[in-house]
N, C-alpha and C. Protein backbone atom coordinates (compact mmCIF):
# COMPACT_ATOMS: atom_id res chain seq x y z
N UNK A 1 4.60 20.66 27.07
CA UNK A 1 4.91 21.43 28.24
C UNK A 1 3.63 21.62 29.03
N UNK A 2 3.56 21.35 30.02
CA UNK A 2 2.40 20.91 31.05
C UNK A 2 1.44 22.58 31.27
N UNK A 3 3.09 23.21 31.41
CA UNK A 3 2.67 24.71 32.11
C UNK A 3 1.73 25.63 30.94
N UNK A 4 2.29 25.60 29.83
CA UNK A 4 1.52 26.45 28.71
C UNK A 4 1.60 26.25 27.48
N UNK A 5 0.29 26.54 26.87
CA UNK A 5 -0.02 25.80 25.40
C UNK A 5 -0.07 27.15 24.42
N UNK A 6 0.70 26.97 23.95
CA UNK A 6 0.80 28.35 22.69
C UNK A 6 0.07 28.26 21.95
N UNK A 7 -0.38 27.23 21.23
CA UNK A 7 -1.78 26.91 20.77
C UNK A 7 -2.74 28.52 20.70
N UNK A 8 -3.35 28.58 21.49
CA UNK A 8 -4.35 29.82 21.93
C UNK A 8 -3.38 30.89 21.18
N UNK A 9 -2.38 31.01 21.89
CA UNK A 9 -1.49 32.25 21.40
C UNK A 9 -1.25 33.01 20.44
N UNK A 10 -0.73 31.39 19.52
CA UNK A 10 -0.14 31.56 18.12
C UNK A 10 -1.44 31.76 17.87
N UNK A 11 -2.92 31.78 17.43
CA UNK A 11 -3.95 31.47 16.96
C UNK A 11 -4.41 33.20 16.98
N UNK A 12 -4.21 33.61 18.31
CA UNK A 12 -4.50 35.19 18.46
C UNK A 12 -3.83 35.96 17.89
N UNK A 13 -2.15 35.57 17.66
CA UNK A 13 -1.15 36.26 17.41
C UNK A 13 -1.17 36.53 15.67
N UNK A 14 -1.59 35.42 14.86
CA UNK A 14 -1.69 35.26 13.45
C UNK A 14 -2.96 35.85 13.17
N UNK A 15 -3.86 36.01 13.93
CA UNK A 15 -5.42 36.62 13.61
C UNK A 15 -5.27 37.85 13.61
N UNK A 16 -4.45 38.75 14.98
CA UNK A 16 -4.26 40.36 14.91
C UNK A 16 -3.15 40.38 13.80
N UNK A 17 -2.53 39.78 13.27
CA UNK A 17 -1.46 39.96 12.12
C UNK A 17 -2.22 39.95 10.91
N UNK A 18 -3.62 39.39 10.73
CA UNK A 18 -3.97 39.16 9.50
C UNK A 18 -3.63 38.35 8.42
N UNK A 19 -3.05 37.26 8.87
CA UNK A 19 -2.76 35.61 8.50
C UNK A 19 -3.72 34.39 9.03
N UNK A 20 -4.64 34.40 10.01
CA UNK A 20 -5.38 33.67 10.14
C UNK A 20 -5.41 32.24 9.11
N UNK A 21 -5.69 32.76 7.88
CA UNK A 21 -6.29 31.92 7.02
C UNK A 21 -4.85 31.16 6.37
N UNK A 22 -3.62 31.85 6.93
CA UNK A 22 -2.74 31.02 6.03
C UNK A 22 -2.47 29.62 7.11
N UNK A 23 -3.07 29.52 8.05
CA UNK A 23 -2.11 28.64 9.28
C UNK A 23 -3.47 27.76 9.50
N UNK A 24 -2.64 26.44 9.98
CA UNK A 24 -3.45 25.51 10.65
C UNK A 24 -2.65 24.89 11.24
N UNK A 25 -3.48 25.48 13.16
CA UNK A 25 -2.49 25.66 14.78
C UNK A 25 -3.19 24.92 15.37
N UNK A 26 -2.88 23.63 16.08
CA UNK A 26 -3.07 23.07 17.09
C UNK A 26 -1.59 22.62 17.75
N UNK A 27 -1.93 22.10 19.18
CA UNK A 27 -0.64 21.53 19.82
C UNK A 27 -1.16 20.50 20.28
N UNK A 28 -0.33 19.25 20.76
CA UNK A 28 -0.81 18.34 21.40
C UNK A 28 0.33 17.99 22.21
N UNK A 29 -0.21 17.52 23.20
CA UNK A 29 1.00 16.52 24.40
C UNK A 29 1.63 15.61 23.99
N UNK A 30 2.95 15.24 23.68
CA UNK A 30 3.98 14.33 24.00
C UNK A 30 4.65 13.20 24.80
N UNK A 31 3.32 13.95 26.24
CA UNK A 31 3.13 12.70 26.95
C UNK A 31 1.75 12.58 27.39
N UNK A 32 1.49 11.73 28.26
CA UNK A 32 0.04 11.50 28.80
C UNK A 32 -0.17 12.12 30.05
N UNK A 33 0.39 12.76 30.47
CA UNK A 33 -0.06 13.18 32.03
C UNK A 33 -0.77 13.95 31.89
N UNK A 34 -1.34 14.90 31.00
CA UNK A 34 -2.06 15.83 31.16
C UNK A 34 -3.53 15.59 30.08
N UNK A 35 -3.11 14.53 29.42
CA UNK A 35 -4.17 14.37 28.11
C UNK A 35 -5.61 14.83 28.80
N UNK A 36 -6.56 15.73 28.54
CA UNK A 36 -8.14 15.53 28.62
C UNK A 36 -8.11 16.58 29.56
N UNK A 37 -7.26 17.39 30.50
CA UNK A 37 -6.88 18.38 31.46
C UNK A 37 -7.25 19.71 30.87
N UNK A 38 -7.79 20.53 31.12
CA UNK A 38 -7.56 22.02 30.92
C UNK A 38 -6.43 22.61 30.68
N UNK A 39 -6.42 23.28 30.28
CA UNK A 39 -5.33 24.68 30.49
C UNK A 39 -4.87 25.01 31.71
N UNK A 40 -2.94 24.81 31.99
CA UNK A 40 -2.99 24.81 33.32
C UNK A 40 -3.91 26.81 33.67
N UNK A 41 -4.28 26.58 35.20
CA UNK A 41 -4.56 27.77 35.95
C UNK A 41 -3.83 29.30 35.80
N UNK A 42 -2.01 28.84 36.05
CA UNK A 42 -0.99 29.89 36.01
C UNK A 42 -1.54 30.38 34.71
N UNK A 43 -2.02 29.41 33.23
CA UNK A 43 -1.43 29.96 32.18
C UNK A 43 -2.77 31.02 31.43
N UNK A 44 -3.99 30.25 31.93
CA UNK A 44 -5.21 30.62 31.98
C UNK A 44 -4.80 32.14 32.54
N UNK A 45 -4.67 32.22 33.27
CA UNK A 45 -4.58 33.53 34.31
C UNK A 45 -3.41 34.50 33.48
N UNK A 46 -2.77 34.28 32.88
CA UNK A 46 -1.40 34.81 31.93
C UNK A 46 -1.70 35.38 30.46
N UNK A 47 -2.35 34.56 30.12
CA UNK A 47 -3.24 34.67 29.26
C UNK A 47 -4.41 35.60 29.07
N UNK A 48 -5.21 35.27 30.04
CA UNK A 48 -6.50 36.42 29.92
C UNK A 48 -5.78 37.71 30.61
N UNK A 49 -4.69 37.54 30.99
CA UNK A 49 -4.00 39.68 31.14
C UNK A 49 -3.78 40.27 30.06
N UNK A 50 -3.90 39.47 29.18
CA UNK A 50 -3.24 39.40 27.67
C UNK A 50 -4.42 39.80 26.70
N UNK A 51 -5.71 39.53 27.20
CA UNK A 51 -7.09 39.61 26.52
C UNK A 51 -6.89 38.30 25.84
N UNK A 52 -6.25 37.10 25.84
CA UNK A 52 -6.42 36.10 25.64
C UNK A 52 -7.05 34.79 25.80
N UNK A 53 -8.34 34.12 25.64
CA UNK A 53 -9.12 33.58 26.15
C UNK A 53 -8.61 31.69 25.63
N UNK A 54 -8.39 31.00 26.84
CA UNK A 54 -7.95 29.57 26.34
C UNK A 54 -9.30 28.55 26.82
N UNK A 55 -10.51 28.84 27.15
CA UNK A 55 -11.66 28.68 27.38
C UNK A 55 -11.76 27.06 26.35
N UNK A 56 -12.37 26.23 26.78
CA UNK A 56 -12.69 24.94 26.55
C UNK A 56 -11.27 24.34 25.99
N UNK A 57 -10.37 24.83 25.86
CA UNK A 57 -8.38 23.63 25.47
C UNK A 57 -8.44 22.75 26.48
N UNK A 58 -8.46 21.76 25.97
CA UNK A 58 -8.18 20.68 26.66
C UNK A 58 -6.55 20.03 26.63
N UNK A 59 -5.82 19.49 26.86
CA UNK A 59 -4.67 18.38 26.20
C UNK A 59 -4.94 17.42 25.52
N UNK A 60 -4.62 16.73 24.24
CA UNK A 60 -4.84 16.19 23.66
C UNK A 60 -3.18 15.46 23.35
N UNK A 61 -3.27 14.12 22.87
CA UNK A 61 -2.26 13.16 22.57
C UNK A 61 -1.80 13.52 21.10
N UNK A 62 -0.24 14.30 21.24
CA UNK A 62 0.00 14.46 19.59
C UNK A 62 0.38 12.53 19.09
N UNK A 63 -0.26 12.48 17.21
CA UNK A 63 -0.31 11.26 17.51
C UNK A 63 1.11 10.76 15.98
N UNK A 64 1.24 9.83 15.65
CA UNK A 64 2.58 9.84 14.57
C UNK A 64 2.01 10.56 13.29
N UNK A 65 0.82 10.48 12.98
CA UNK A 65 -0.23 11.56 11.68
C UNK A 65 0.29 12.95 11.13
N UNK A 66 0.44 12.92 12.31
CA UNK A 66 0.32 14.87 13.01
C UNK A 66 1.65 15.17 11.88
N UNK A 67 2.51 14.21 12.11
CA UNK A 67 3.62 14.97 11.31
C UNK A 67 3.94 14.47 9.87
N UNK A 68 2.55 14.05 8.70
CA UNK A 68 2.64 14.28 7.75
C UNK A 68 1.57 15.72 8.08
N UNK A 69 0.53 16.14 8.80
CA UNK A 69 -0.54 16.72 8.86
C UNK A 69 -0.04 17.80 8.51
N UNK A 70 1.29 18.27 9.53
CA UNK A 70 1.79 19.70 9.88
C UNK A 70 3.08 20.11 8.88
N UNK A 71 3.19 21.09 8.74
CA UNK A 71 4.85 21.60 8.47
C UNK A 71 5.66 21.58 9.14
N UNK A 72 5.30 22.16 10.39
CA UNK A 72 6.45 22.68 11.95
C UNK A 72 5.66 21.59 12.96
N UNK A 73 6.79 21.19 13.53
CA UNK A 73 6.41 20.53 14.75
C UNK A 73 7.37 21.14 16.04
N UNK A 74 6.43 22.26 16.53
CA UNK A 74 7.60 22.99 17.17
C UNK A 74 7.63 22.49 18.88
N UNK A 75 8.72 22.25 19.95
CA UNK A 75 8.75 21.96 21.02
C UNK A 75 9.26 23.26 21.53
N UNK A 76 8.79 22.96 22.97
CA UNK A 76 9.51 24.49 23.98
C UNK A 76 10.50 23.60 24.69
N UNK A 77 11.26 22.13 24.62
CA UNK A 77 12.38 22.28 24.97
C UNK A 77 13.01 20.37 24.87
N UNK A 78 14.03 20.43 25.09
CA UNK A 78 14.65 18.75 24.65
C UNK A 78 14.21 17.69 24.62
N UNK A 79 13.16 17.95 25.86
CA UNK A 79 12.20 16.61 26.49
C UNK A 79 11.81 16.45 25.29
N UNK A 80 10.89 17.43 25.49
CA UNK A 80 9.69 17.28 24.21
C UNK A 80 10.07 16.62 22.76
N UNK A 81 11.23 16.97 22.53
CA UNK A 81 11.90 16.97 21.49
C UNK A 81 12.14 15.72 21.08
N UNK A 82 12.62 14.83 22.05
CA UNK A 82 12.99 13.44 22.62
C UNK A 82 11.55 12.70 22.29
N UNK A 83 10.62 13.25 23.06
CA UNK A 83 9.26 12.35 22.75
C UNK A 83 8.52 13.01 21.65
N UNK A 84 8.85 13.79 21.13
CA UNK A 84 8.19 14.32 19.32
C UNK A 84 8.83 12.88 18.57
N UNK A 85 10.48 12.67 18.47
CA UNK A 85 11.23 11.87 17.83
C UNK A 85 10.53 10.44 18.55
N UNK A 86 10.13 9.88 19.30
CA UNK A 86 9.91 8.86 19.63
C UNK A 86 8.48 8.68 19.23
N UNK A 87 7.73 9.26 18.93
CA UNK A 87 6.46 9.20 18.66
C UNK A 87 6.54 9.21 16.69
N UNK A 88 7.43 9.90 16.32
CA UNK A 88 7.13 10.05 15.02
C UNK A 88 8.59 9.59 14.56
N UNK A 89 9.45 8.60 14.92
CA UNK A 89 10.10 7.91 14.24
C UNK A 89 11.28 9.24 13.56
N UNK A 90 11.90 8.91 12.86
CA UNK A 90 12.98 10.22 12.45
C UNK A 90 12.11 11.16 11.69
N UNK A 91 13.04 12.33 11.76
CA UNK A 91 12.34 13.82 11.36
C UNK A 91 13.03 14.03 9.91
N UNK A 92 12.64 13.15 9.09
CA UNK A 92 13.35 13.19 7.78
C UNK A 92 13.34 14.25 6.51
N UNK A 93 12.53 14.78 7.05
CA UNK A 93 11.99 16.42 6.34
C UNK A 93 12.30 17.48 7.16
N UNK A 94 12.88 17.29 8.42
CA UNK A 94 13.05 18.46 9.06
C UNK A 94 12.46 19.39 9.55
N UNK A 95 11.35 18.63 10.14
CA UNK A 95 9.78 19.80 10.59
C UNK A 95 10.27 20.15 11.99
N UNK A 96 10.97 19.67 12.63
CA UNK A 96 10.70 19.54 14.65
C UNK A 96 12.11 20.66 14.66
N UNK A 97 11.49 21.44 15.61
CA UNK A 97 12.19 22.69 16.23
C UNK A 97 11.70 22.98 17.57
N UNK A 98 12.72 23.47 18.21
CA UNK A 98 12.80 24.31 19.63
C UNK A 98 12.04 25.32 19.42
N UNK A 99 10.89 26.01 19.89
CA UNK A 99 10.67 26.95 19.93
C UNK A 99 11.59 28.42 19.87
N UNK A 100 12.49 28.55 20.29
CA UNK A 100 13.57 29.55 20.58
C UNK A 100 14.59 29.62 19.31
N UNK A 101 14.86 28.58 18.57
CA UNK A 101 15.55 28.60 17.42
C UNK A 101 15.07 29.59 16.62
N UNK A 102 13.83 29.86 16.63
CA UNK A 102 12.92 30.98 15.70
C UNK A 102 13.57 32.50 15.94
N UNK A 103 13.96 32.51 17.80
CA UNK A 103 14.27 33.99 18.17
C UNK A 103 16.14 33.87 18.18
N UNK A 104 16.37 32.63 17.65
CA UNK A 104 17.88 32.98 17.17
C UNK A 104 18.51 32.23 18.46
N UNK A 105 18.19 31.45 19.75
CA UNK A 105 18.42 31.42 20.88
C UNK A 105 18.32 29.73 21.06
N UNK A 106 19.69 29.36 21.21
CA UNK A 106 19.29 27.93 21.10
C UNK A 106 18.60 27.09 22.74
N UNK A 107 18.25 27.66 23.44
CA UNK A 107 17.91 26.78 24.89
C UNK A 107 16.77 26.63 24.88
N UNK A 108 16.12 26.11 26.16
CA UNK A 108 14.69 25.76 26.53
C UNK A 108 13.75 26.63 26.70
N UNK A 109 12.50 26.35 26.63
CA UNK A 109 11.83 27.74 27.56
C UNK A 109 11.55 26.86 28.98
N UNK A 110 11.76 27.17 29.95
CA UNK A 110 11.28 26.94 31.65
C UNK A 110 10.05 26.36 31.42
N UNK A 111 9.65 25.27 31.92
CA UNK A 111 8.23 24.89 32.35
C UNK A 111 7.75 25.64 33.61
N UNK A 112 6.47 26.64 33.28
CA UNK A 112 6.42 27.05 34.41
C UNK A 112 5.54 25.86 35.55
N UNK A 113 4.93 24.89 34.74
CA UNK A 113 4.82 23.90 35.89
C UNK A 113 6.05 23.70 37.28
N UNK A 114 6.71 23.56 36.82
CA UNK A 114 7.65 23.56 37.81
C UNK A 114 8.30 24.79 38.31
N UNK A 115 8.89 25.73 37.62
CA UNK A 115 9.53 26.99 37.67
C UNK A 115 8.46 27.90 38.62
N UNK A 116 6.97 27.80 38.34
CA UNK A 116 6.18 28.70 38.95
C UNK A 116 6.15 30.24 38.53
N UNK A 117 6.89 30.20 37.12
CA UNK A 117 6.97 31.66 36.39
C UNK A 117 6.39 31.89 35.36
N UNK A 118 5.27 31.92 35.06
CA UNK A 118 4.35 31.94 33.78
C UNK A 118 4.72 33.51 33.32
N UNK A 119 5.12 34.41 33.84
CA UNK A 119 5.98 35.77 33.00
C UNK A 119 6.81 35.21 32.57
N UNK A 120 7.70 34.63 32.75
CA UNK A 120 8.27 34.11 31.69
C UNK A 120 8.84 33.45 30.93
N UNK A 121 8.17 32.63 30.85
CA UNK A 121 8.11 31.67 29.68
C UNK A 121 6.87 32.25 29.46
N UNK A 122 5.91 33.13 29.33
CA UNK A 122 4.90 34.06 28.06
C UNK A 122 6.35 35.03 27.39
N UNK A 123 7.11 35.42 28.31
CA UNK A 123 8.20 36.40 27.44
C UNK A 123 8.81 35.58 26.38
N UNK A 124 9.43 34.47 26.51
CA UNK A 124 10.27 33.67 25.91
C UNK A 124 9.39 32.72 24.86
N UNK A 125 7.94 32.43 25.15
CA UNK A 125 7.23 32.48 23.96
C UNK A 125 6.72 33.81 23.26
N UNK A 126 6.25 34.81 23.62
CA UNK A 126 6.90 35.77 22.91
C UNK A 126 7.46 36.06 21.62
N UNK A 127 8.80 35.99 22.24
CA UNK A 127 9.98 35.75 21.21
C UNK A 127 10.07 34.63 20.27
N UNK A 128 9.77 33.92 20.89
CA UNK A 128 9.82 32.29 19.89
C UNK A 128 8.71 32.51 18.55
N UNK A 129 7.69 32.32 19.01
CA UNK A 129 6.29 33.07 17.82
C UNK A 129 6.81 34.00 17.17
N UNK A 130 7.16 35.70 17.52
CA UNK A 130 7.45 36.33 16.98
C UNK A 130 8.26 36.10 15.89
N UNK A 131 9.68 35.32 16.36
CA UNK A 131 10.34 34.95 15.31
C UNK A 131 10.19 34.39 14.58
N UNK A 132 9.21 33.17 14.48
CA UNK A 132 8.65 31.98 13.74
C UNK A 132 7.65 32.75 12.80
N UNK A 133 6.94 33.55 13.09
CA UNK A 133 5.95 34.18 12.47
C UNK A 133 6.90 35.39 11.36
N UNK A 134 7.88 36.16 11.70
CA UNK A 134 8.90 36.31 10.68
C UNK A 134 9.39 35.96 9.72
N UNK A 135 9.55 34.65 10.14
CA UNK A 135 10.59 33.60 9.48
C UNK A 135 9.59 32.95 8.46
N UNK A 136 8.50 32.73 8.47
CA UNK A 136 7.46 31.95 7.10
C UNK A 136 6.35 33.59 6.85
């Protein structure tokens, strides 16, 4: 998702929880348009209201590795989902999830690239983390 990288998020969110040490959080792009790019602006700006700092994130190419690497391979919505499965061949262990499945809610979160609403989709990740962070 072009608009915002939970990455930073989840990373802050598991550190004030006092799990830090159980997780290992990165995200990567699904496609190439953004590979080597910053943090979009909207999300930068969404973020540090938050006391959240996404300072040197770049985009990076998730690559077919990633998903012996990881447990969860989580997407914020179908696209993604589509090019998670095309990049890593079938999900035969069952790692790849919607972000929102976590908060019980089966739809997308909004790209605010396009939408222009970085409130919310931070609300609707939010919820997604929260629940995910519940749930393990």
């Amino acid at each position: 998702m072009r608009g915002f990288s939970f990455e930073v998020f989840f990373k802050d969110m598991v550190k004030k929880a006092g799990r830090a040490d159980e997780f290992i959080i990165a995200s990567a792009a699904t496609s190439t348009e953004e590979i080597g790019n910053p943090v979009h602006p909207g999300t930068k700006r969404k973020l540090a209201s938050v006391g959240i700092s996404c300072d040197g994130k770049r985009a990076v190419q998730m690559k077919k590795s990633d998903y012996d690497a990881y447990d969860y391979l989580i997407a914020m919505d179908d696209w993604n989902i589509r090019n998670i499965l095309r990049i890593i061949g079938a999900d035969t262990d069952q790692k790849v999830y919607k972000l929102l499945y976590f908060a019980g809610e089966p739809g997308d979160i909004a790209d605010p690239w396009y939408t222009g609403n970085f409130d919310e989709t931070y609300d609707d990740v939010v919820r997604g983390l929260t629940g995910f962070l519940s749930e393990i």
